[in-house]
Protein backbone atom coordinates (compact mmCIF):
# COMPACT_ATOMS: atom_id res chain seq x y z
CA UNK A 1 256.04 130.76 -57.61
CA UNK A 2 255.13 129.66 -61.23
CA UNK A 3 251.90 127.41 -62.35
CA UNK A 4 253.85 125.26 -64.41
CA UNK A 5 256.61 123.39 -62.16
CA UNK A 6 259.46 121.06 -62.70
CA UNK A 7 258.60 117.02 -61.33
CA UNK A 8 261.63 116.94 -59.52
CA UNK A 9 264.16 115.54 -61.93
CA UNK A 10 261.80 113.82 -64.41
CA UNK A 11 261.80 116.50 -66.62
CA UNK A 12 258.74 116.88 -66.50
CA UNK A 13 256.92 120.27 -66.26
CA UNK A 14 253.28 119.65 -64.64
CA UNK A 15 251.17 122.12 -63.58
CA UNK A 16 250.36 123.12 -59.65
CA UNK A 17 247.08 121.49 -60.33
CA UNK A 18 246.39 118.03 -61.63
CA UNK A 19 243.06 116.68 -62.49
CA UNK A 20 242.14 113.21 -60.88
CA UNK A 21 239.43 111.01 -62.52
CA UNK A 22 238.14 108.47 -59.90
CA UNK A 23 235.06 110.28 -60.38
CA UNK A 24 234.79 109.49 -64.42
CA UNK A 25 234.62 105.84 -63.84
CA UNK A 26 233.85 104.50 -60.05
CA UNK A 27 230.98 105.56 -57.81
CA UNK A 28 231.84 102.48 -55.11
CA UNK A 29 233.75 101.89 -52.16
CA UNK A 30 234.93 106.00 -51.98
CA UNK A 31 235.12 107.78 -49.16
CA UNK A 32 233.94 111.09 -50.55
CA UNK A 33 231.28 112.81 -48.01
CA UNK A 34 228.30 112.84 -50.35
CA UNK A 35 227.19 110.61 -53.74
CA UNK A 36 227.70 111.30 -57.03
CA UNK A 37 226.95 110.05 -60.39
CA UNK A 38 229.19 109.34 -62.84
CA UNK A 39 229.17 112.15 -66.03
CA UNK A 40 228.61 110.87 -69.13
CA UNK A 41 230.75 111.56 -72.02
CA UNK A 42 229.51 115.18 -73.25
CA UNK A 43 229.84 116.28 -69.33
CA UNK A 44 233.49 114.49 -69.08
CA UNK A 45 234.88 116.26 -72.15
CA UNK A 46 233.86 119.49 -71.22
CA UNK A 47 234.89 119.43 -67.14
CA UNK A 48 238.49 117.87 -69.49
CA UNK A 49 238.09 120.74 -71.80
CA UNK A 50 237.49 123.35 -68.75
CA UNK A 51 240.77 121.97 -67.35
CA UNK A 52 242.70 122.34 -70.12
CA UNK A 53 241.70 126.09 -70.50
CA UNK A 54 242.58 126.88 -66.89
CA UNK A 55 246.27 125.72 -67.56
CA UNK A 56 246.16 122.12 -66.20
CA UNK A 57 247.90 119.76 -68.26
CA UNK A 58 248.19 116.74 -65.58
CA UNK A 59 245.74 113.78 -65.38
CA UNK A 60 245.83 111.12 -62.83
CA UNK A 61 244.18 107.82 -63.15
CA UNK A 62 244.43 104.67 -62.42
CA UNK A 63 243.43 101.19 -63.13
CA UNK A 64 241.34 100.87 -59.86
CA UNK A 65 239.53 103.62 -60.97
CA UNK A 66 236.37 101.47 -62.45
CA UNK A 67 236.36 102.29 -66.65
CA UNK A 68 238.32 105.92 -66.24
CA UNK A 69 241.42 104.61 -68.06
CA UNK A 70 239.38 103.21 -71.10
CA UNK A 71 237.06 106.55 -71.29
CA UNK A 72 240.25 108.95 -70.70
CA UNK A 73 241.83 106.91 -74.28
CA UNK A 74 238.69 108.13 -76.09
CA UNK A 75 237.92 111.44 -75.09
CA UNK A 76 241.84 112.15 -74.69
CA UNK A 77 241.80 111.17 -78.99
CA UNK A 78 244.11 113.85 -80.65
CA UNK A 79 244.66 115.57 -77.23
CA UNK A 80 247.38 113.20 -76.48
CA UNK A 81 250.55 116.30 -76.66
CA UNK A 82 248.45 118.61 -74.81
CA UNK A 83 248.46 116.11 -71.58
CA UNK A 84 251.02 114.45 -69.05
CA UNK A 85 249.27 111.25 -67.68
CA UNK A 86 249.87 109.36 -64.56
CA UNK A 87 248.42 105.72 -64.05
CA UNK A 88 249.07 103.11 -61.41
CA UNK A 89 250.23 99.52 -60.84
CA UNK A 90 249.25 97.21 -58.04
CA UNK A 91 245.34 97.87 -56.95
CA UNK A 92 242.55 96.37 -59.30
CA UNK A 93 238.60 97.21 -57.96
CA UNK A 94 236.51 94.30 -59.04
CA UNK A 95 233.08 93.68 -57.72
CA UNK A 96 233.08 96.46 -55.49
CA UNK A 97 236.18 95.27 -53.84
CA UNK A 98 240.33 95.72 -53.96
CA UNK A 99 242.35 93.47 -54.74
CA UNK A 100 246.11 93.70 -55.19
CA UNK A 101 249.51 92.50 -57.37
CA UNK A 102 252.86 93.80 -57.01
CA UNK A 103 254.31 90.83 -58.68
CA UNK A 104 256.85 91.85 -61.42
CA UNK A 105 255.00 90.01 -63.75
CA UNK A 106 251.51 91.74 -63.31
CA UNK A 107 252.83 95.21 -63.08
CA UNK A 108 254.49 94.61 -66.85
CA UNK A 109 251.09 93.31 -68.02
CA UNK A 110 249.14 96.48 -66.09
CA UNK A 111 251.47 98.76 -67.67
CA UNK A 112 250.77 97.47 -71.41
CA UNK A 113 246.80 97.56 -70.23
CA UNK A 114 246.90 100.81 -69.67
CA UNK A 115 248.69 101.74 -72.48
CA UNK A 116 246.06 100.21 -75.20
CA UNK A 117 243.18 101.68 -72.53
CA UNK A 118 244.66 105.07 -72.60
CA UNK A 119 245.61 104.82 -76.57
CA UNK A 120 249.19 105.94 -76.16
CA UNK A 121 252.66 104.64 -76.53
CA UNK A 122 254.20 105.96 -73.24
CA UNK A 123 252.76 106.86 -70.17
CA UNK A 124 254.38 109.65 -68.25
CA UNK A 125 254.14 108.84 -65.18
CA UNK A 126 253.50 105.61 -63.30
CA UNK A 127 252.96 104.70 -59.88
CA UNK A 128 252.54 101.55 -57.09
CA UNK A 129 249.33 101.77 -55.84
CA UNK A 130 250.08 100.36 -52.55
CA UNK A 131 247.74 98.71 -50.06
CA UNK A 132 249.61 100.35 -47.45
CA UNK A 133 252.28 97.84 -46.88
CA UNK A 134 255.11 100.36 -48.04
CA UNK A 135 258.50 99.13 -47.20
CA UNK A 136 257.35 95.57 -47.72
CA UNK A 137 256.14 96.33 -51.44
CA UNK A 138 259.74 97.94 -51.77
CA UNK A 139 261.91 96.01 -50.10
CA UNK A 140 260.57 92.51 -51.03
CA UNK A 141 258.19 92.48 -54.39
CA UNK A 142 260.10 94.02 -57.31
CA UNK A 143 257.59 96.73 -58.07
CA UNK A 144 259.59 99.26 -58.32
CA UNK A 145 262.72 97.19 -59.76
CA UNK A 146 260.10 96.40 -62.99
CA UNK A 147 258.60 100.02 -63.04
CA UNK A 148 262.60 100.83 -63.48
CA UNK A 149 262.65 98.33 -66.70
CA UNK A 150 259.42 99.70 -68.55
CA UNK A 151 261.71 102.90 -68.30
CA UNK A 152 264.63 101.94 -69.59
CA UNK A 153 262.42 100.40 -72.18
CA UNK A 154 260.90 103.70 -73.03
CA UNK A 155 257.43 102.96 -71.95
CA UNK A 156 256.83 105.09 -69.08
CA UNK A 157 258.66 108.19 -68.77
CA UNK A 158 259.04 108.75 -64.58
CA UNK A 159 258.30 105.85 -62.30
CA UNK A 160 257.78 106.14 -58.45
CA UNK A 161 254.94 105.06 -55.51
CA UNK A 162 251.73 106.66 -53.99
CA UNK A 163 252.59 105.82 -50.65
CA UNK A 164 250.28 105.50 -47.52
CA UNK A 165 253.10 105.48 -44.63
CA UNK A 166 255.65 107.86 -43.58
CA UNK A 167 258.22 105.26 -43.93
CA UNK A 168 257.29 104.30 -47.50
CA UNK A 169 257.72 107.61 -48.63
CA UNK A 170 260.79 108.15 -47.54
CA UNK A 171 262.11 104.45 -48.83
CA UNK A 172 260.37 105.29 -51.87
CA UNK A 173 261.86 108.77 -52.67
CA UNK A 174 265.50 107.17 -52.13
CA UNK A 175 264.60 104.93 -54.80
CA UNK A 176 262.13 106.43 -57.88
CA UNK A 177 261.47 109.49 -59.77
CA UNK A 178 258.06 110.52 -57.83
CA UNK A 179 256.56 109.88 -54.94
CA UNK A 180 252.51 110.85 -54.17
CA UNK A 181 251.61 111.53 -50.76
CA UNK A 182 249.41 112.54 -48.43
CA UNK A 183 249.38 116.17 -47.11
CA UNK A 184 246.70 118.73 -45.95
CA UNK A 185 245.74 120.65 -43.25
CA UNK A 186 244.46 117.55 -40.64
CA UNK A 187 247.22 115.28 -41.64
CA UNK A 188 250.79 116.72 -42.18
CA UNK A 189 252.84 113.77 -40.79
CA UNK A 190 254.45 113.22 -44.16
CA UNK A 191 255.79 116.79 -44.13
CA UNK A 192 259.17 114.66 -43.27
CA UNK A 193 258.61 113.02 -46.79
CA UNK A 194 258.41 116.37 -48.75
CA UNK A 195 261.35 117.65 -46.90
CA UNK A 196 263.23 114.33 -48.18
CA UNK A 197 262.36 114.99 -51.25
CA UNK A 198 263.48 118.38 -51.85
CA UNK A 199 267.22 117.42 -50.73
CA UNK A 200 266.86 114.24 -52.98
CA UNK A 201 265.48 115.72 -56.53
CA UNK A 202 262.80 113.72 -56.03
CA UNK A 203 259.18 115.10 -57.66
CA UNK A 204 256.50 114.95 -55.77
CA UNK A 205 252.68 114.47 -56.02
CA UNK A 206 249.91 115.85 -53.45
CA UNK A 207 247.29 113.68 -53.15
CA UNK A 208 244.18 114.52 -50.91
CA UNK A 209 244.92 118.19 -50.26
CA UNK A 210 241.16 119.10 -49.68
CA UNK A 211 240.86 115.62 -47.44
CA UNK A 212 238.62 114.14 -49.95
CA UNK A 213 236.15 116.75 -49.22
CA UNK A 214 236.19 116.70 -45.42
CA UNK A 215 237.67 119.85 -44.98
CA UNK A 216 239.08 121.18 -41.70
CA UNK A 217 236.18 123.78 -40.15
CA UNK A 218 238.65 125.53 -37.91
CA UNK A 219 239.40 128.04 -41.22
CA UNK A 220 237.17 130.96 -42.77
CA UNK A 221 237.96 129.68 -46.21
CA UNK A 222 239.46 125.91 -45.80
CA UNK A 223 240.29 125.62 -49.56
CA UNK A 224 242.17 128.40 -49.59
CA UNK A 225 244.05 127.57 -46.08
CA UNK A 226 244.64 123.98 -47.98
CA UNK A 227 246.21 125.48 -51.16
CA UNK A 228 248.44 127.63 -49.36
CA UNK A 229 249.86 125.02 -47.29
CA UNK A 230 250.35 122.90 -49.86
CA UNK A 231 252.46 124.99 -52.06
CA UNK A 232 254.59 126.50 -49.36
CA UNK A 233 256.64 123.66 -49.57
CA UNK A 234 259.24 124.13 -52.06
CA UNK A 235 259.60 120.32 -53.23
CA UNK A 236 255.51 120.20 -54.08
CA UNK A 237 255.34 119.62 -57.62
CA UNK A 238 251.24 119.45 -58.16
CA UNK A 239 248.40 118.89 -56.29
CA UNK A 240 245.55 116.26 -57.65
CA UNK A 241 242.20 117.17 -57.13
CA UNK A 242 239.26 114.64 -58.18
CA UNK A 243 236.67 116.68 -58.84
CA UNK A 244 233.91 116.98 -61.34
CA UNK A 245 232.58 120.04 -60.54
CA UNK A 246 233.37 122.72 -62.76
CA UNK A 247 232.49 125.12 -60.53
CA UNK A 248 234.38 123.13 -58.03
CA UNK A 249 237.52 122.89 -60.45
CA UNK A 250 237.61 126.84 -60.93
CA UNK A 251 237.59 127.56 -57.64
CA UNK A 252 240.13 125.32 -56.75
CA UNK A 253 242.60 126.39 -59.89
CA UNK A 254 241.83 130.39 -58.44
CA UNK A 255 243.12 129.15 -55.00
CA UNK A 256 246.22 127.56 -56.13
CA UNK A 257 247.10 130.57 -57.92
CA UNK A 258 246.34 132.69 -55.05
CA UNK A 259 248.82 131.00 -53.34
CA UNK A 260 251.55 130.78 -55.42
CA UNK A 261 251.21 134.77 -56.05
């Protein structure tokens, strides 16, 4: 199985890896197992720079992510072709709390936000943030509807949902380019989801494939035991890990190319 994989239909190539940056610009309300501080800029562009080298060329963020949108645009300057980015629409973290819009309305203004944070003129990939009311946010609000516009409009390239429900991802991968769910070794419900997915066309996004760092203990090497379930489905398109480790990162890029061969 190759590094560098098609996003469903997007036409998109990402690779089995994508880097997520919670960690560049929140420390609250995380459910990681242990603190951490935020790295400052010298430490950020060279875990970025690390990345790169290794063969990643996806970055996830989001605007609920605390300032890692507005430091991405800066330390991202004159990287911008070497890099697919995915943002978000919906969640907002203010005050150490969530908050959310799904209104039409607020996800156009999000999307042009994150395009002057990020410095860019299109963002490749953008997703709902839901609050875990999936087929409501679908069915009812228009999310995905104006996600479909800023498309056509040539502002975002591939548009889809990171879901929290099994029935969300499955409404949403009738319905968008990409869907981002759930999948590792202690939860593997949305397996259904993938399988959808592969018979649709529609790309797919891991998140949480080490469980946020609360790894399964029943395995000699759990990173490994994630990686290789992860990409034994055939519709996985990449896998987001949030670290800031670089010794973290590089093991994790050596597992996922253990276990595509």
């Amino acid at each position: 199985m190759n590094w560098m994989r098609p996003l469903g239909t997007t036409g998109l190539e990402v690779s089995a890896l994508g880097l997520g940056t919670v960690k560049l610009g929140r420390d609250l309300g995380l459910k990681y197992p242990s603190d951490f501080r935020i790295p400052d800029d010298r430490s950020a562009a060279a875990l970025l720079a690390q990345a790169r080298h290794l063969g990643i060329n996806l970055i996830d963020t989001a605007p609920a992510y605390g300032s890692s949108e507005e430091r991405l645009g800066k330390l991202l300057s004159g990287q911008r072709r070497d890099w697919l980015i995915c943002s978000k629409v919906g969640e907002e973290f203010e005050g150490g709390h969530s908050r959310f819009d799904f209104s039409p309305e607020y996800t156009r203004r999000s999307v042009i936000r994150s395009l002057r944070r990020l410095q860019t003129d299109v963002l490749d990939i953008v997703l709902v943030h839901s609050d875990g009311n999936d087929l409501h946010i679908i069915e009812q609000l228009g999310t995905l509807q104006a996600l479909a516009q800023l498309k056509q409009e040539g502002l975002i390239r591939a548009f889809g949902m990171s879901t929290k429900t099994v029935e969300g991802g499955l409404a949403a991968a009738a319905c968008a380019d990409v869907v981002m769910l759930t999948y590792n070794l202690t939860q593997r419900d949305e397996v259904v989801v993938l399988d959808t997915c592969a018979a649709l066309g529609t790309g797919t996004l891991i998140k949480k494939a080490l469980a946020s760092g609360h790894l399964a203990r029943d395995y000699p090497d759990p990173v490994q035991a994630s990686m290789d379930l992860v990409f034994a489905h055939p519709a996985v398109g990449a896998a987001i890990v949030g670290t800031i480790s670089p010794a973290h990162l590089q093991s994790n890029v050596a597992a996922a190319r253990s276990s595509l061969g």
